[in-house]
Each structure stands twice: as structure tokens, then as C-alpha cells.
N, C-alpha and C. Protein backbone atom coordinates (compact mmCIF):
# COMPACT_ATOMS: atom_id res chain seq x y z
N UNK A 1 -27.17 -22.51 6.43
CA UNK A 1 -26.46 -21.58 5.59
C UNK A 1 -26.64 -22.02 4.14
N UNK A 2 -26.66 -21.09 3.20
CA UNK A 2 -26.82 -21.29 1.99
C UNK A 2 -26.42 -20.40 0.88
N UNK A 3 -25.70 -20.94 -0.05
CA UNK A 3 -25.23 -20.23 -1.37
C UNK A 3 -25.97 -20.50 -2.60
N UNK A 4 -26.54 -20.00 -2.79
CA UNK A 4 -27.51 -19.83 -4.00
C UNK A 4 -28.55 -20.38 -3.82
N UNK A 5 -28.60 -22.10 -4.45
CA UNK A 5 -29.69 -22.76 -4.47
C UNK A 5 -29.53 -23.73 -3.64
N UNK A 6 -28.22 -24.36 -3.54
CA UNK A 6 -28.04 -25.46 -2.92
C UNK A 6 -27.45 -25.17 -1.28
N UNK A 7 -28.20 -25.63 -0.65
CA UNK A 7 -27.48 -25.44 1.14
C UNK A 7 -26.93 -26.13 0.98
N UNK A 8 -25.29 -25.68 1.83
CA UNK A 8 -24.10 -26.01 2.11
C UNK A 8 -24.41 -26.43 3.76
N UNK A 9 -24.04 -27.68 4.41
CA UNK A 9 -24.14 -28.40 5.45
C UNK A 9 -23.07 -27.45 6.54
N UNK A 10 -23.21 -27.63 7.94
CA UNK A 10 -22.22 -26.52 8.60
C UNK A 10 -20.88 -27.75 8.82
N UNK A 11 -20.05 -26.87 9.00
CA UNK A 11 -18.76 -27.82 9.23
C UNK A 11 -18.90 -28.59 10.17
N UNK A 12 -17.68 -29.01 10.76
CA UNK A 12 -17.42 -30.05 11.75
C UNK A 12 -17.74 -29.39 13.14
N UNK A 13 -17.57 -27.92 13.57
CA UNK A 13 -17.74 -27.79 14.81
C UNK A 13 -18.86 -27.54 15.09
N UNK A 14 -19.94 -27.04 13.72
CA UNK A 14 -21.01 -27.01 14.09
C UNK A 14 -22.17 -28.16 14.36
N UNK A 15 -21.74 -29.15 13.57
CA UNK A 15 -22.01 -30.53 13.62
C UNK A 15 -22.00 -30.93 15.58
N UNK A 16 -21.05 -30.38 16.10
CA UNK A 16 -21.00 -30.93 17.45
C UNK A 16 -21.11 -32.89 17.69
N UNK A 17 -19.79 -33.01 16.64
CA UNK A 17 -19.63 -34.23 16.79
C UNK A 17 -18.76 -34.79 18.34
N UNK A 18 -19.74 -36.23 18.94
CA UNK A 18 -19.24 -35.85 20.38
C UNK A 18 -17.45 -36.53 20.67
N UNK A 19 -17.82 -35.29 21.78
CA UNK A 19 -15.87 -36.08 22.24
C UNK A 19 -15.95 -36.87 22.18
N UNK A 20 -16.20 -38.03 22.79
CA UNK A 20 -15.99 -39.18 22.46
C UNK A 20 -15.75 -40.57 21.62
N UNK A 21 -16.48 -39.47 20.53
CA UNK A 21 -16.66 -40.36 18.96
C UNK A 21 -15.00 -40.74 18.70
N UNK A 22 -14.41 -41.69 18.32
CA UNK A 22 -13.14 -42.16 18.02
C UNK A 22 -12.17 -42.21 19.77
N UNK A 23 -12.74 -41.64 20.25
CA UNK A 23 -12.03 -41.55 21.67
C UNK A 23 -10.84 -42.73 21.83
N UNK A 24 -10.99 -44.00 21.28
CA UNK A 24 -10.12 -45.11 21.60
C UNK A 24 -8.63 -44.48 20.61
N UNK A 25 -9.14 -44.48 19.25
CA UNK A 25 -8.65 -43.72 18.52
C UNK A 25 -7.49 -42.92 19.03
N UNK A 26 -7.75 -41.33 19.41
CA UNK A 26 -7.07 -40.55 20.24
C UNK A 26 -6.30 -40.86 21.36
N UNK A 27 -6.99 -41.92 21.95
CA UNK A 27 -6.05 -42.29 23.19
C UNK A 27 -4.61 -43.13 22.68
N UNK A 28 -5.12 -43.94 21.51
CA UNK A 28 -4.23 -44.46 21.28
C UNK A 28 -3.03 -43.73 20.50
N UNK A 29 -3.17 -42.83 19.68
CA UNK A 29 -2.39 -41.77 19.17
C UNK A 29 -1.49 -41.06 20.54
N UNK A 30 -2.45 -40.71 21.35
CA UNK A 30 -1.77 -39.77 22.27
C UNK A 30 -0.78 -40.90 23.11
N UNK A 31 -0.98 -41.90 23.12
CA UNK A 31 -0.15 -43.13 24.31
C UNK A 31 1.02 -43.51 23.08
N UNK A 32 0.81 -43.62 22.14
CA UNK A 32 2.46 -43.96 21.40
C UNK A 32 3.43 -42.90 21.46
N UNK A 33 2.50 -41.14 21.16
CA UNK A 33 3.57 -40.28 20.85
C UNK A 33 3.91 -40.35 22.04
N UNK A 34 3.57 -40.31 23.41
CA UNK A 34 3.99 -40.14 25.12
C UNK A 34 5.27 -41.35 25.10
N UNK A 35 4.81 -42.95 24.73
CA UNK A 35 6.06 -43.64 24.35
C UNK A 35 7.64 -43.67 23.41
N UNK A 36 6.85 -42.79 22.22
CA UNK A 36 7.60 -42.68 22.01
C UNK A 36 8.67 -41.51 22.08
N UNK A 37 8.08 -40.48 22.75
CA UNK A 37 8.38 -39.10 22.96
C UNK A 37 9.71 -39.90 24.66
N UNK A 38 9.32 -40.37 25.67
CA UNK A 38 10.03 -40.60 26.33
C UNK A 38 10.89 -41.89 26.23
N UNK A 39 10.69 -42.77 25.33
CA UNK A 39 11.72 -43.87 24.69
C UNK A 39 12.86 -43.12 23.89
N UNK A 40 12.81 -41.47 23.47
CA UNK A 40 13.40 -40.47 22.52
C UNK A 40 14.46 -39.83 23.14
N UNK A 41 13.75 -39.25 23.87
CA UNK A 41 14.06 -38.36 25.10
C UNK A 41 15.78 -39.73 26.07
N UNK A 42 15.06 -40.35 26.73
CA UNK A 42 15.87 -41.24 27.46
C UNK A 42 17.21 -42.07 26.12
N UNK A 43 16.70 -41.85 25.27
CA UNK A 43 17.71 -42.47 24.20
C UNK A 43 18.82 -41.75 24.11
N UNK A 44 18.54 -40.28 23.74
CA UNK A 44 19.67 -39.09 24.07
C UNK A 44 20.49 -39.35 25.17
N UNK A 45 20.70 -39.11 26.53
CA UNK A 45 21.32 -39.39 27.28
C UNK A 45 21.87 -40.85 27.62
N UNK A 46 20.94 -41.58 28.12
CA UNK A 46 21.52 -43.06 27.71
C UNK A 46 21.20 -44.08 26.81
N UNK A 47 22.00 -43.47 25.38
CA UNK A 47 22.35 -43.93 24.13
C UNK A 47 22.68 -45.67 23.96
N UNK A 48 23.38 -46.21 25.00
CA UNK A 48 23.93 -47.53 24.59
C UNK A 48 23.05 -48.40 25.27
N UNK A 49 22.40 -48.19 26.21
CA UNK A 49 21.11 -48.85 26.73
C UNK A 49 19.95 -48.66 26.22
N UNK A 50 19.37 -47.94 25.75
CA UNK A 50 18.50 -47.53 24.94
C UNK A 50 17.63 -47.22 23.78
N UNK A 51 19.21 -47.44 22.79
CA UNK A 51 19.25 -47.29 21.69
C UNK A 51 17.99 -48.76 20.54
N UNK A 52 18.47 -49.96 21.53
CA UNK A 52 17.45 -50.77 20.62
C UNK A 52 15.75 -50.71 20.99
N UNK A 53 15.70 -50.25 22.20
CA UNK A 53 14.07 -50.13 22.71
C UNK A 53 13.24 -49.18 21.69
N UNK A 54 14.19 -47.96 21.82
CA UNK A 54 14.00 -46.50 20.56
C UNK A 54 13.94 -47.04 19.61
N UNK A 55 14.57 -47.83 19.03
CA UNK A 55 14.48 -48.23 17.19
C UNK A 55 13.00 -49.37 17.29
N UNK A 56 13.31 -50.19 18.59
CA UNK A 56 12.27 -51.56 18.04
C UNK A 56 10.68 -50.34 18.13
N UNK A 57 10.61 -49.24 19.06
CA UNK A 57 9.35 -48.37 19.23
C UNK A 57 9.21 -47.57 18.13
N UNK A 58 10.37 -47.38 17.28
CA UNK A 58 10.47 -46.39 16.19
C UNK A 58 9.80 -47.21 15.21
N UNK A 59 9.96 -48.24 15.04
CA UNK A 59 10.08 -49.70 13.57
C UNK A 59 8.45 -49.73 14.01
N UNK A 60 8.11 -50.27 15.32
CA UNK A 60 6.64 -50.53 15.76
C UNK A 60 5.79 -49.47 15.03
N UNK A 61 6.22 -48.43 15.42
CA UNK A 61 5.26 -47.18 15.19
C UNK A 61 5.34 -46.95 13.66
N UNK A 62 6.31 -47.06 12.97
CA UNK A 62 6.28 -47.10 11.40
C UNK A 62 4.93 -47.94 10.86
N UNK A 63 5.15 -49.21 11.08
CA UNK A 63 4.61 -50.27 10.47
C UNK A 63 2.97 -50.81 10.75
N UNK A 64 3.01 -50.20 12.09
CA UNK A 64 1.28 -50.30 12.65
C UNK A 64 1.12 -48.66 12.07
N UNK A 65 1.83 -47.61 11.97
CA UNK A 65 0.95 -46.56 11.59
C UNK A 65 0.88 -47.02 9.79
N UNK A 66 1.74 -47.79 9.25
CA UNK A 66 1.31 -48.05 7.71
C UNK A 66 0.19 -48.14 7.35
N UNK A 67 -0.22 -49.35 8.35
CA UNK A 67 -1.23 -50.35 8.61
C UNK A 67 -2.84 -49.63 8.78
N UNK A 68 -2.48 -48.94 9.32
CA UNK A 68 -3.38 -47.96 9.79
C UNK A 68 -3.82 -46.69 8.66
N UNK A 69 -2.86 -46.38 8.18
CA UNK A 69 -2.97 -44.99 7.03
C UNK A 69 -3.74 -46.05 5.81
N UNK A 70 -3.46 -47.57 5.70
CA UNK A 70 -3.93 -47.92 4.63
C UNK A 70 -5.57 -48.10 4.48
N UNK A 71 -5.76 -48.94 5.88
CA UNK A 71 -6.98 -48.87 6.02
C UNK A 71 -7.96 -47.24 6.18
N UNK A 72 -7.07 -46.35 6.81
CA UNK A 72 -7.78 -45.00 6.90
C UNK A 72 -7.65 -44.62 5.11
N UNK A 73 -7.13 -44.85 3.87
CA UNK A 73 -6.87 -44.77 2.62
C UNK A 73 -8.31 -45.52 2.35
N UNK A 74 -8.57 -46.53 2.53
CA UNK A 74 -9.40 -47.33 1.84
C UNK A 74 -10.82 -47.10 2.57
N UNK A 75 -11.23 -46.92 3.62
CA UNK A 75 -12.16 -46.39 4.18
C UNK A 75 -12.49 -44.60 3.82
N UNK A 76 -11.68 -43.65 3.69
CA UNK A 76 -11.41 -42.76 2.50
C UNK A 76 -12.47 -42.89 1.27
N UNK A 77 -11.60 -43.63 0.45
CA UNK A 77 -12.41 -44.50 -0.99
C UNK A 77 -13.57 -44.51 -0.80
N UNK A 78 -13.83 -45.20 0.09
CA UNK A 78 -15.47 -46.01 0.05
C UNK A 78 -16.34 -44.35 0.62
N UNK A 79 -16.22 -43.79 1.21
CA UNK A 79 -16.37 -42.35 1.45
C UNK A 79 -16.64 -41.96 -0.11
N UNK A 80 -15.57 -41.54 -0.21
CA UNK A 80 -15.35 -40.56 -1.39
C UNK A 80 -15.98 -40.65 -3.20
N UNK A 81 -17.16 -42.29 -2.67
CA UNK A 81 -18.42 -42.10 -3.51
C UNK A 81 -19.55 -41.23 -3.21
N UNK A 82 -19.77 -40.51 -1.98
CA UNK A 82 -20.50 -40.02 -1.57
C UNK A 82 -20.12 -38.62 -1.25
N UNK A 83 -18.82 -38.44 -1.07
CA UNK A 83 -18.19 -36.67 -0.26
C UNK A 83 -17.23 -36.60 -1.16
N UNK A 84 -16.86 -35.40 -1.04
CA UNK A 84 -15.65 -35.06 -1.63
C UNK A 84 -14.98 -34.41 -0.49
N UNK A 85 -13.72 -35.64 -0.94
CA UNK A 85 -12.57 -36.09 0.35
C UNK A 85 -11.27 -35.23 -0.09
N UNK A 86 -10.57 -34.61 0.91
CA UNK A 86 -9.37 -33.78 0.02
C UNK A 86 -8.19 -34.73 1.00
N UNK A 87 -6.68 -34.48 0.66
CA UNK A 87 -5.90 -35.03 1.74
C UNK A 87 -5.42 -34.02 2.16
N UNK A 88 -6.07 -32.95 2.28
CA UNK A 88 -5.10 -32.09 3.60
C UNK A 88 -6.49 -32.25 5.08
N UNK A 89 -7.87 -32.65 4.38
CA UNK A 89 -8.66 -32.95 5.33
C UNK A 89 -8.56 -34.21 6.05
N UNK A 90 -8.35 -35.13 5.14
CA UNK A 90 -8.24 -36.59 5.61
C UNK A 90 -7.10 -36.71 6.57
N UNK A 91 -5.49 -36.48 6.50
CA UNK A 91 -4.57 -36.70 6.84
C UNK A 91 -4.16 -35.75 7.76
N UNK A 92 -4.64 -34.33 7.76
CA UNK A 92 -4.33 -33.50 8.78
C UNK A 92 -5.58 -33.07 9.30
N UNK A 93 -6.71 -33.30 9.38
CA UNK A 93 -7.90 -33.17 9.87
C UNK A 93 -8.33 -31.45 9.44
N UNK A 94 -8.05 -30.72 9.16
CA UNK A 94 -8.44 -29.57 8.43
C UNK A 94 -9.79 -29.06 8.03
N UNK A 95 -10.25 -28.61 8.93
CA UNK A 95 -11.43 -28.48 8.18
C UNK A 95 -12.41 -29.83 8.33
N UNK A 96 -12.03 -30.67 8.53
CA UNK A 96 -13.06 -32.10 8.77
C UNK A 96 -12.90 -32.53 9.95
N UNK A 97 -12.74 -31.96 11.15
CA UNK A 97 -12.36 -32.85 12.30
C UNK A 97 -13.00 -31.72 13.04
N UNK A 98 -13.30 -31.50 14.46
CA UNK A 98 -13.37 -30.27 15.41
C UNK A 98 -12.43 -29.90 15.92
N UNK A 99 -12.15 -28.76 16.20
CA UNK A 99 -10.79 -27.87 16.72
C UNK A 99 -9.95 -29.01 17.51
N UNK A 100 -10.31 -29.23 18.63
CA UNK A 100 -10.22 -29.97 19.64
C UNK A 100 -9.41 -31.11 19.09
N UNK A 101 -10.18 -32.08 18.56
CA UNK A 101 -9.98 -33.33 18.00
C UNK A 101 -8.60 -33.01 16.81
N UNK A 102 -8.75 -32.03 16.03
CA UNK A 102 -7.70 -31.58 15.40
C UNK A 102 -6.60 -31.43 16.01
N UNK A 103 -6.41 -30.45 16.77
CA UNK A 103 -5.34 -30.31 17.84
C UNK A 103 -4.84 -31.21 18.54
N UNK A 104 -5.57 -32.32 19.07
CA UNK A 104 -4.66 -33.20 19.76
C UNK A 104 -4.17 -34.17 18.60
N UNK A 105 -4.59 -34.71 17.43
CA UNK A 105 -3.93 -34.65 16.63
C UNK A 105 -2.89 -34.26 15.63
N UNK A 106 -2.86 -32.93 15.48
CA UNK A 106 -1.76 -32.32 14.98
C UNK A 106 -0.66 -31.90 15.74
N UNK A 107 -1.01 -32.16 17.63
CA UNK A 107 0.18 -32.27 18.59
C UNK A 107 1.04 -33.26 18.46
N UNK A 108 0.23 -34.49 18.09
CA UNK A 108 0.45 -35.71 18.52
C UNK A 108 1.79 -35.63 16.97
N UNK A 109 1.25 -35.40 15.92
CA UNK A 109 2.00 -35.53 14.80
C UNK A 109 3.33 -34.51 14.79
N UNK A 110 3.18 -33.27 15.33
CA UNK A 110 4.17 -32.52 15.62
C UNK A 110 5.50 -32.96 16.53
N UNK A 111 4.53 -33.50 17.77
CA UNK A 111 5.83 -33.45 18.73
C UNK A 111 6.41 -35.19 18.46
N UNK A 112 5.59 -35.40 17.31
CA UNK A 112 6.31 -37.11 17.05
C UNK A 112 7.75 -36.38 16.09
N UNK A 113 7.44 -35.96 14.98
CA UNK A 113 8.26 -35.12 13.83
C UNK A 113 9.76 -34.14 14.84
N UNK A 114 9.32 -33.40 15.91
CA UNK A 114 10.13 -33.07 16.67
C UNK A 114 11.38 -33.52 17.27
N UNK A 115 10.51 -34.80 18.04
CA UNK A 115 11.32 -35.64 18.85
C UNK A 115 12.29 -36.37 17.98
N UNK A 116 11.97 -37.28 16.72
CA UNK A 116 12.08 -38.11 16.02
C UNK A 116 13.63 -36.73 15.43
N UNK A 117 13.91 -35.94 14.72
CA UNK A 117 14.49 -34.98 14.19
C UNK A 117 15.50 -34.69 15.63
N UNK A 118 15.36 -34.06 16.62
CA UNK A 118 15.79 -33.72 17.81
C UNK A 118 16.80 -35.01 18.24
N UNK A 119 16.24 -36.32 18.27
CA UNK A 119 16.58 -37.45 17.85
C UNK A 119 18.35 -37.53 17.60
N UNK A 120 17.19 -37.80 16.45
CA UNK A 120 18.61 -38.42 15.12
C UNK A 120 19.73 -36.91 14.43
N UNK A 121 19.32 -35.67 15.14
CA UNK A 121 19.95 -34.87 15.01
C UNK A 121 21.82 -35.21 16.01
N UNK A 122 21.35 -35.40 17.40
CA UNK A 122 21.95 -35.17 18.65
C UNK A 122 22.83 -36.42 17.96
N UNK A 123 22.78 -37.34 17.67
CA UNK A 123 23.25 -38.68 17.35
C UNK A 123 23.49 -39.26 15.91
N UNK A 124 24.35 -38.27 15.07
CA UNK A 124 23.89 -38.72 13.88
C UNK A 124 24.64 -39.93 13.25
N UNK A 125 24.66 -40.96 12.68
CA UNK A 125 24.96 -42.25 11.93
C UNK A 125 25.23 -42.91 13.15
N UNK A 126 23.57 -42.91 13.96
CA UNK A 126 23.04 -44.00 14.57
C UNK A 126 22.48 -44.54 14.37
N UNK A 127 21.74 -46.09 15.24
CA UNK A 127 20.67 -46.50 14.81
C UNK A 127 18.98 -45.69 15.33
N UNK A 128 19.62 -44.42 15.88
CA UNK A 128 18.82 -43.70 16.40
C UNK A 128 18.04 -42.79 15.28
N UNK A 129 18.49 -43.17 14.24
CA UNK A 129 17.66 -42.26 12.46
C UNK A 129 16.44 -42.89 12.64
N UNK A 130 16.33 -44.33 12.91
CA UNK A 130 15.22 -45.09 12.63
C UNK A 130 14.06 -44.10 13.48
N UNK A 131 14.12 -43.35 14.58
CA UNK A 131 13.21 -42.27 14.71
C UNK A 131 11.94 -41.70 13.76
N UNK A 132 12.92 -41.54 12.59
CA UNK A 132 12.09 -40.38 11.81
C UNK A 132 11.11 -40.98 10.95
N UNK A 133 11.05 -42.24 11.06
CA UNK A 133 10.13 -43.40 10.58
C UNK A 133 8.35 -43.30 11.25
N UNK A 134 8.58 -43.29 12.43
CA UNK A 134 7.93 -43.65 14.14
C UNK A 134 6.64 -42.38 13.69
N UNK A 135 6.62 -41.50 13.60
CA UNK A 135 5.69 -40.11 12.92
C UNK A 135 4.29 -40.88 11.76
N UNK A 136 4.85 -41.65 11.12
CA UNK A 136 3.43 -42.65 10.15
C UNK A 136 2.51 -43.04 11.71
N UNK A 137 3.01 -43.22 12.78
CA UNK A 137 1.31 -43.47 14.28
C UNK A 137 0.72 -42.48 13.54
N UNK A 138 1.52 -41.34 14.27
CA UNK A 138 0.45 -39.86 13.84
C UNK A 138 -0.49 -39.82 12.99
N UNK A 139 0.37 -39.85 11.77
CA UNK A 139 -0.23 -39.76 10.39
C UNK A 139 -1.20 -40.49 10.09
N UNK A 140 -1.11 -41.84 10.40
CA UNK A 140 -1.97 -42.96 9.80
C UNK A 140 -3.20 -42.66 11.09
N UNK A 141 -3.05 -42.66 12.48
CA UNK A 141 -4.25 -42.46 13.19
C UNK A 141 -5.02 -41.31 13.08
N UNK A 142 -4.23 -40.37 12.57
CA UNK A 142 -5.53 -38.87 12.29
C UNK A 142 -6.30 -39.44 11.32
N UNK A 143 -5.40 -39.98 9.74
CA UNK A 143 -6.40 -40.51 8.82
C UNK A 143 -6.85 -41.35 9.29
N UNK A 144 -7.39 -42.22 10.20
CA UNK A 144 -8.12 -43.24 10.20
C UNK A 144 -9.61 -42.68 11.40
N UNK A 145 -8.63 -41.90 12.06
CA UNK A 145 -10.00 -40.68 12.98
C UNK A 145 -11.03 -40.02 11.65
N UNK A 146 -10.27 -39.26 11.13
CA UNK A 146 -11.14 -38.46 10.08
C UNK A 146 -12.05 -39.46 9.27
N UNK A 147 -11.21 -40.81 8.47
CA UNK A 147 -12.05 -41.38 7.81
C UNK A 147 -13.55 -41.93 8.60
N UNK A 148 -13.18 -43.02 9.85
CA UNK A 148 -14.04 -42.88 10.32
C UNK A 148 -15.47 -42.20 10.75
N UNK A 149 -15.12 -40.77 10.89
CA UNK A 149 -15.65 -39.70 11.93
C UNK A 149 -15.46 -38.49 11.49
N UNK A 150 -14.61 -38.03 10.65
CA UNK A 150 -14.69 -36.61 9.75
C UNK A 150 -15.61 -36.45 9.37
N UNK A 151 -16.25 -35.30 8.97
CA UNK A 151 -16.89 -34.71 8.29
C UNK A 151 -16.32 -34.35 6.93
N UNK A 152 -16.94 -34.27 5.45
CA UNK A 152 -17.10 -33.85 3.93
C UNK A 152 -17.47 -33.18 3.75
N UNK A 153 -18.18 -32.69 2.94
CA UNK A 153 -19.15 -31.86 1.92
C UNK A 153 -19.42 -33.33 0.90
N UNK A 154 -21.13 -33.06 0.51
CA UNK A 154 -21.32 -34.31 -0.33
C UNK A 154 -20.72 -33.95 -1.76
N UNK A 155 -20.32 -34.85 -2.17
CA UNK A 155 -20.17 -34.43 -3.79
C UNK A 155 -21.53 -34.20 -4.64
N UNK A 156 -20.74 -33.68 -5.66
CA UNK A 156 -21.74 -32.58 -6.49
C UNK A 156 -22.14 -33.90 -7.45
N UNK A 157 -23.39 -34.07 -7.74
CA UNK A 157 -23.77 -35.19 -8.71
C UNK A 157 -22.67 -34.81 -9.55
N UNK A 158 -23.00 -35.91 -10.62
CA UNK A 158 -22.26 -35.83 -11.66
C UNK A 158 -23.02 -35.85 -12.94
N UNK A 159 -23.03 -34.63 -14.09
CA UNK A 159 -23.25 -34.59 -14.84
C UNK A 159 -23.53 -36.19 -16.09
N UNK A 160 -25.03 -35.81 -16.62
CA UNK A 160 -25.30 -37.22 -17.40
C UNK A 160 -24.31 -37.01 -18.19
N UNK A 161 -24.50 -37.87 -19.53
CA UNK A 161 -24.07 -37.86 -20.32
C UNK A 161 -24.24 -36.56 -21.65
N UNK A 162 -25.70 -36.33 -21.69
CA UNK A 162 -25.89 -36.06 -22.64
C UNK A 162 -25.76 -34.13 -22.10
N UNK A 163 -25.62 -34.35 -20.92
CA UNK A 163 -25.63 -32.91 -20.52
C UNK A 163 -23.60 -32.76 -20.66
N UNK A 164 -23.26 -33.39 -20.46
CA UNK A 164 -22.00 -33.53 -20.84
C UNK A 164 -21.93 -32.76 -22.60
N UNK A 165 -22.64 -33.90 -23.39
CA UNK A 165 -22.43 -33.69 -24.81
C UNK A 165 -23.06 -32.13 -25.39
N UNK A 166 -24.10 -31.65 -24.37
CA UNK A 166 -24.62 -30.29 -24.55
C UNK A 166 -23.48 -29.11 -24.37
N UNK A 167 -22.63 -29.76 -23.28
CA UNK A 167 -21.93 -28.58 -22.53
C UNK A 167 -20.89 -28.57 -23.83
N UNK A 168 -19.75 -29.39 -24.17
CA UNK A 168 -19.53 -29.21 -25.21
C UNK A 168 -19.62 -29.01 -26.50
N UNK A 169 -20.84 -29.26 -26.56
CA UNK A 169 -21.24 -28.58 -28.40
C UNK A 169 -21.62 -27.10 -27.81
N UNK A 170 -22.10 -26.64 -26.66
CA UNK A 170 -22.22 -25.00 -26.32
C UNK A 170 -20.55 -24.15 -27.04
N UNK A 171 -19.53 -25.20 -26.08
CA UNK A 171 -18.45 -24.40 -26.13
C UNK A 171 -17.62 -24.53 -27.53
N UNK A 172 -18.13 -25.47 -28.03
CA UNK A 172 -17.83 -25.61 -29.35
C UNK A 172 -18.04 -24.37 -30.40
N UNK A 173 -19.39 -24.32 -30.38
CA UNK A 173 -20.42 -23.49 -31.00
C UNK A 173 -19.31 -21.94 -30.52
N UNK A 174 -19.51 -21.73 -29.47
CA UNK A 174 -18.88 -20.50 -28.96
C UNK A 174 -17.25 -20.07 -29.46
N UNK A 175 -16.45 -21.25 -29.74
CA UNK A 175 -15.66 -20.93 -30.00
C UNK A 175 -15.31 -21.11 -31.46
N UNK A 176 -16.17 -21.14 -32.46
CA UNK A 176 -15.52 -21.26 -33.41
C UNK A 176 -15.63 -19.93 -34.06
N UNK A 177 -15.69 -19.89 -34.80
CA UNK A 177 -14.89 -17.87 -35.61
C UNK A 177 -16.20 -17.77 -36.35
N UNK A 178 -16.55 -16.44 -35.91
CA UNK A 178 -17.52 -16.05 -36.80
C UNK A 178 -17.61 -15.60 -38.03
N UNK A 179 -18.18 -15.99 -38.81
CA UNK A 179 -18.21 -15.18 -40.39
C UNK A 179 -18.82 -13.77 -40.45
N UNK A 180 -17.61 -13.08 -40.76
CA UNK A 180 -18.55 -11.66 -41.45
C UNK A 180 -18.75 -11.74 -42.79
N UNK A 181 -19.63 -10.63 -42.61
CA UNK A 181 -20.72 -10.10 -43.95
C UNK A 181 -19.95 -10.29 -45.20
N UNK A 182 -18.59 -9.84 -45.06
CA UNK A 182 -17.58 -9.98 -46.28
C UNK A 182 -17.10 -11.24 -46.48
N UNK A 183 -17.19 -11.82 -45.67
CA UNK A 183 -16.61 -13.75 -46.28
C UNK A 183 -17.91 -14.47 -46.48
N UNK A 184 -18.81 -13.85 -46.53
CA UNK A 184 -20.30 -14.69 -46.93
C UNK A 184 -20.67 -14.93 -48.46
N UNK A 185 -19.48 -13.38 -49.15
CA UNK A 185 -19.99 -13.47 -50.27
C UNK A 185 -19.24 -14.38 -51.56
């Protein structure tokens, strides 16, 4: 496909990047929200037994998904000399991920945000808030899928210098006020 002069590369689904690529990745996203979705779930009903397993899985999932969003941040970077990286692609896979791979990611981040809210709703000025923390797995493992394994668009060179200094003496030139015939004299 192509717009003007320069071909534009096909997205991610056309790419037919394979299932499997990040696969550890995904599994591991999909096995915390399942933990923590039923460490959530069982917290609601039995609250006084439960309550510290839910927070220590809530605190876990905060702090390894930090961990994770930072390195998917900095692997990003090192990218984003070469593509131009947006964060609704990086962090929610948008457009840079395949349907598929998107979706079980943006489940995984949904029904974490759900549970976590559903949560600390049912129970409120518990230690059951620490929930709404537990959602950074999600977050930080999509960005670290995409950085990995997303797809970009390359970035557009970057203008030299002196084509720089052209472009503005053009608009310079253009904008300054023209003299008529009557202020000449």
C-alpha cells in the first residue's frame, strides 16, 4: 500500500506476527488476572480469611507490574529511535499488536480494573482498596508485549539543518507585509 511517494508498511495483522511470539508473556498476564480475579472474588464473601492473601496478591501485582511497565518504558525508548511509538499503542496495544493478542490483553486489563473496583466497592475502608493497585500486571505486561513485539511505523527522517533554516526563511519571507506601489515612493 502506498500514499504518494513513500509506502506505508501494512499493520500488525497484516504482518501475521505469530501466536506465539511473546506467548510466555500472555500466559503470564492471563495467570495473575485468573489469580487475582479469584483471590477477589473469594475475598468478598470470606473477608476475614482472605483479606491478607488479596492485599499481599494486590501489592505483588502492583510492584512486579511497575517493574515491568518500566522496562516495557525503556525498551519503548530504544525503539522510538527508529518508529514512532505513541502510548495509546504501546500501553493498550492499539493498532500495534494483532486483534487477538490485543484482546486478550485488554481482557486481561479490564476484568483486572473490574474486579479490583467490584472489590473495594462491596467493602469499603478495607484493606481490600489495596485491589485497585493489582491492574499495573495488566498495564505493565501489554507494554512490555508491544515493546517487545509490536509493530510502529518508522519515523520520518528528520530534517537537516539547513533544510530546517530554508523552511524558515520560506515562512519568513511569506509572512512579512508586502509593499505597495504607494509606500515605495
Amino acid at each position: 500500500m502506498t500514499t504518494g511517494m513513500t509506502p506505508t508498511p501494512p499493520g500488525p495483522d497484516a504482518l501475521g506476527t505469530a501466536p506465539t511470539a511473546g506467548r510466555g508473556i500472555l500466559r503470564t498476564t492471563v495467570v495473575g488476572t485468573a489469580l487475582f480475579t479469584v483471590s477477589g472474588l473469594g475475598a468478598i464473601v470470606w473477608q476475614d480469611s482472605l483479606t491478607s492473601l488479596y492485599v499481599a496478591i494486590s501489592l505483588l501485582e502492583f510492584f512486579v507490574g511497575m517493574a515491568v511497565f518500566a522496562l516495557a518504558f525503556l525498551r519503548a525508548i530504544d525503539r522510538s529511535r527508529t518508529e514512532s511509538i505513541g502510548i495509546g499503542g504501546l500501553f493498550f496495544a492499539s493498532g500495534s499488536a494483532p486483534k487477538r493478542v490485543q484482546a486478550i490483553l485488554m481482557i486481561s486489563l479490564t476484568v483486572q480494573v473490574a474486579v479490583s473496583i467490584l472489590v473495594a466497592s462491596l467493602h469499603l475502608y478495607t484493606a481490600l482498596a489495596f485491589g485497585v493497585l493489582a491492574p499495573m500486571w495488566a498495564l505493565g505486561f501489554t507494554g512490555l508485549w508491544v515493546a517487545a513485539y509490536g509493530w510502529f511505523p518508522e519515523r520520518a527522517p528528520e530534517p537537516t539543518l539547513a533544510a530546517r533554516r530554508e523552511a524558515a526563511r520560506r515562512t519568513h519571507k511569506q509572512s512579512a507585509p508586502k509593499k505597495s506601489a504607494d509606500d515605495a515612493e
